[in-house]
C-alpha atoms as a PDB file:
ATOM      1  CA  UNK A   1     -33.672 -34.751 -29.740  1.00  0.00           C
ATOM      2  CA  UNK A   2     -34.599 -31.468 -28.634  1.00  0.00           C
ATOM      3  CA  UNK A   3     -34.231 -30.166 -25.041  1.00  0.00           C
ATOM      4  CA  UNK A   4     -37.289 -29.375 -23.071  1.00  0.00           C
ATOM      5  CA  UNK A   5     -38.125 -26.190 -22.771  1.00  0.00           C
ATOM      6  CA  UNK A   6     -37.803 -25.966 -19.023  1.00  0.00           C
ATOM      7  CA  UNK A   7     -34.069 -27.041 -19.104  1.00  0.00           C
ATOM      8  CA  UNK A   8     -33.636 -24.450 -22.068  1.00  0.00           C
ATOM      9  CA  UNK A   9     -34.598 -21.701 -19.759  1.00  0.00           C
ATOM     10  CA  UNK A  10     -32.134 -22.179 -17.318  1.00  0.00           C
ATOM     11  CA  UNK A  11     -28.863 -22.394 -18.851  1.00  0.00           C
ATOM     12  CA  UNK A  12     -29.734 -19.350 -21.136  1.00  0.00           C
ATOM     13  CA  UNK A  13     -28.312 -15.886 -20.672  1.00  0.00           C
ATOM     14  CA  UNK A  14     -29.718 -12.647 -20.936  1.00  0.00           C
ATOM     15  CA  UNK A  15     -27.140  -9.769 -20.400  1.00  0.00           C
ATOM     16  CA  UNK A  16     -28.041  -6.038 -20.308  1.00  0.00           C
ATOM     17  CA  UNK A  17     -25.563  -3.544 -21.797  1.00  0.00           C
ATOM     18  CA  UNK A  18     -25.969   0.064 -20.583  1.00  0.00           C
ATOM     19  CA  UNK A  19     -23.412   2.888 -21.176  1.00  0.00           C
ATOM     20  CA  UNK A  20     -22.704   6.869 -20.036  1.00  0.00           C
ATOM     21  CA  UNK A  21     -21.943   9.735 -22.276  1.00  0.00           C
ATOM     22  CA  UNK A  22     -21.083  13.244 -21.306  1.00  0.00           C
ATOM     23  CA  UNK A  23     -20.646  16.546 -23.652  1.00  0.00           C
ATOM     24  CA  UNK A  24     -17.592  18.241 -23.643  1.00  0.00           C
ATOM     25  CA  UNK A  25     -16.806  20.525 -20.644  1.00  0.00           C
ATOM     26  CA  UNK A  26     -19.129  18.561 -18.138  1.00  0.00           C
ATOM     27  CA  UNK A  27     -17.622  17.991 -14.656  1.00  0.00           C
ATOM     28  CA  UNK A  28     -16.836  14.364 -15.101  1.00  0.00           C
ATOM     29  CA  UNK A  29     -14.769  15.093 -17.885  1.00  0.00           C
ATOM     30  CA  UNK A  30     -13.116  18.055 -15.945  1.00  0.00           C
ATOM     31  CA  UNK A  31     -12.187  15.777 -13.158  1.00  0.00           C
ATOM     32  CA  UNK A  32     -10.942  12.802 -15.014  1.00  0.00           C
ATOM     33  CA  UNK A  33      -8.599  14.945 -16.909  1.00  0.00           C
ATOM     34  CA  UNK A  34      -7.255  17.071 -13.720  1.00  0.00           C
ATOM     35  CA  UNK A  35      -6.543  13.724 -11.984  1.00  0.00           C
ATOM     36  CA  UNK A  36      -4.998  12.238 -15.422  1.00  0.00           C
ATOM     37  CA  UNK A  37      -3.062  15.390 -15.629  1.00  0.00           C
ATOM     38  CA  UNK A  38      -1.938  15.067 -11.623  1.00  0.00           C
ATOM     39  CA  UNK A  39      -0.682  11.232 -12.165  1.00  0.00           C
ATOM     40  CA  UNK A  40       1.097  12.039 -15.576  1.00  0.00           C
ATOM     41  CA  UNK A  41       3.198  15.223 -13.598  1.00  0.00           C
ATOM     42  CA  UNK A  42       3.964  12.852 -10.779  1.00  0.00           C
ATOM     43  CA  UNK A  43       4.850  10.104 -13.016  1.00  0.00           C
ATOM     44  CA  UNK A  44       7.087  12.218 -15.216  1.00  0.00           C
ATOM     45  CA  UNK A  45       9.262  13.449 -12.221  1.00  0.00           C
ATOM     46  CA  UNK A  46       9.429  10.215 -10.295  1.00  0.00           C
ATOM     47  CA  UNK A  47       8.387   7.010 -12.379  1.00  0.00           C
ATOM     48  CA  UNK A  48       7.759   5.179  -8.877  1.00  0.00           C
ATOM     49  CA  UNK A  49       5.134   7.215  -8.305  1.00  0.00           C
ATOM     50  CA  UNK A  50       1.955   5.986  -6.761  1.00  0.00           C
ATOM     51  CA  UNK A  51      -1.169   7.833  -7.681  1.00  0.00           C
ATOM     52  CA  UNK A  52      -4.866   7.215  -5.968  1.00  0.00           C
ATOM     53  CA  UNK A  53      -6.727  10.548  -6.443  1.00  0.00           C
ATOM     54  CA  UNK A  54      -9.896  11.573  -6.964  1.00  0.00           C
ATOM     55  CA  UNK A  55     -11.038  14.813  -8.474  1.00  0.00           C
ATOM     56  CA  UNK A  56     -14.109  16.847  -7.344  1.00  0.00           C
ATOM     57  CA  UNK A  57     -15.610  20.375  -8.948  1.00  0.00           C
ATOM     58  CA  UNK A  58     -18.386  22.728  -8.283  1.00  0.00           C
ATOM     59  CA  UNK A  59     -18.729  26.326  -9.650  1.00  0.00           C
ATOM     60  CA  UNK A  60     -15.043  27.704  -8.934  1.00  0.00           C
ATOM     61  CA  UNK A  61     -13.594  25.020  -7.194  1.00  0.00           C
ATOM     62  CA  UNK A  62     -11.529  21.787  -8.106  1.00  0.00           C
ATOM     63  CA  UNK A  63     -10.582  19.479  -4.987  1.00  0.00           C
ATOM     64  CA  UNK A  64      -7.977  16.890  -5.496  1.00  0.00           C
ATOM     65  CA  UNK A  65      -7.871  14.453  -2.438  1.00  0.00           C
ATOM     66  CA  UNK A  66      -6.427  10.852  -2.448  1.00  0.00           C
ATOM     67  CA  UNK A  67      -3.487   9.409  -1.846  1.00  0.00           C
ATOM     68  CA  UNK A  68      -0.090  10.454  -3.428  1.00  0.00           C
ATOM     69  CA  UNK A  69       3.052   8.910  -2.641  1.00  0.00           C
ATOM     70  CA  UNK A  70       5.874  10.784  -4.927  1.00  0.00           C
ATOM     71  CA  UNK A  71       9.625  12.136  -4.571  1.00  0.00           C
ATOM     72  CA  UNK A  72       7.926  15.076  -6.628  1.00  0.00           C
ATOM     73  CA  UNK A  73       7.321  17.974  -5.927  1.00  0.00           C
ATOM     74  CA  UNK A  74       4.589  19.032  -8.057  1.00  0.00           C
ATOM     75  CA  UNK A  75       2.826  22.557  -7.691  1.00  0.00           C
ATOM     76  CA  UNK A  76      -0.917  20.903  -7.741  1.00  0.00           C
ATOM     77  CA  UNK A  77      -2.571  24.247  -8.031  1.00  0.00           C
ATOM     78  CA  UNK A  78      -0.408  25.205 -11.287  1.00  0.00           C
ATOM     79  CA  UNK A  79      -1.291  21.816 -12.828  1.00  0.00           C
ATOM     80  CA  UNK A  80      -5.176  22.018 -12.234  1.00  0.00           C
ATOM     81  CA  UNK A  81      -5.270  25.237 -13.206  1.00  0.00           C
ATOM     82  CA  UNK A  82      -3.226  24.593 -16.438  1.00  0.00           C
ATOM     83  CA  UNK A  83      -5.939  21.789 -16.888  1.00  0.00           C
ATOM     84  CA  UNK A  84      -8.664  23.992 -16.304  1.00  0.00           C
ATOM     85  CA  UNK A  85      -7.283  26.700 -18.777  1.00  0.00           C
ATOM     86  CA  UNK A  86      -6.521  23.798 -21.774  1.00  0.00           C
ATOM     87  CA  UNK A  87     -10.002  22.763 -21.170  1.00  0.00           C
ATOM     88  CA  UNK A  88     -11.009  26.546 -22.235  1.00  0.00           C
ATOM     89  CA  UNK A  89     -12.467  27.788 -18.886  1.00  0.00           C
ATOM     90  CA  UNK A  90      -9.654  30.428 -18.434  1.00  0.00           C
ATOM     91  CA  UNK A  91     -11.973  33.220 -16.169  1.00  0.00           C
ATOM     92  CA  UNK A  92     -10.651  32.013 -12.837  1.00  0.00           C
END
């Protein structure tokens, strides 16, 4: 016996998928890999490292603010601007 069409309705699902892409060199992808690269450094000198940062750029600047809690001692500026420099923007 078939269900009515009423009772149908409700128990069916309807999901929406949606999904970001960004080119090569855009700011997200700057960011992501400048806090990536921060957490690896931090993780590599002390593996009890605990890493919450966030990465921020505009023009000439990258801003790395969170919260870092690390027996490292890690020379942020040379590891952003190493990042930076892999990346291929090297005309800081």
């Amino acid at each position: 016996m078939a269900e009515p069409a009423q009772k149908k309705a409700r128990t069916s699902r309807t999901f929406l998928f949606s999904s970001e892409s960004v080119n090569e060199g855009h700011p997200d992808k700057i960011c992501d890999q400048v806090s990536d690269a921060v957490l690896d450094a931090c993780l590599k000198e002390d593996p009890k490292s605990k890493v919450a940062c966030e990465t921020a750029t505009k023009d000439n600047m990258v801003m790395v603010a969170g919260e870092i809690t690390t027996q490292a001692k890690l020379d942020y500026d040379k590891v952003v601007r190493g990042v930076v420099a892999q990346i291929g923007f090297d005309s800081f």
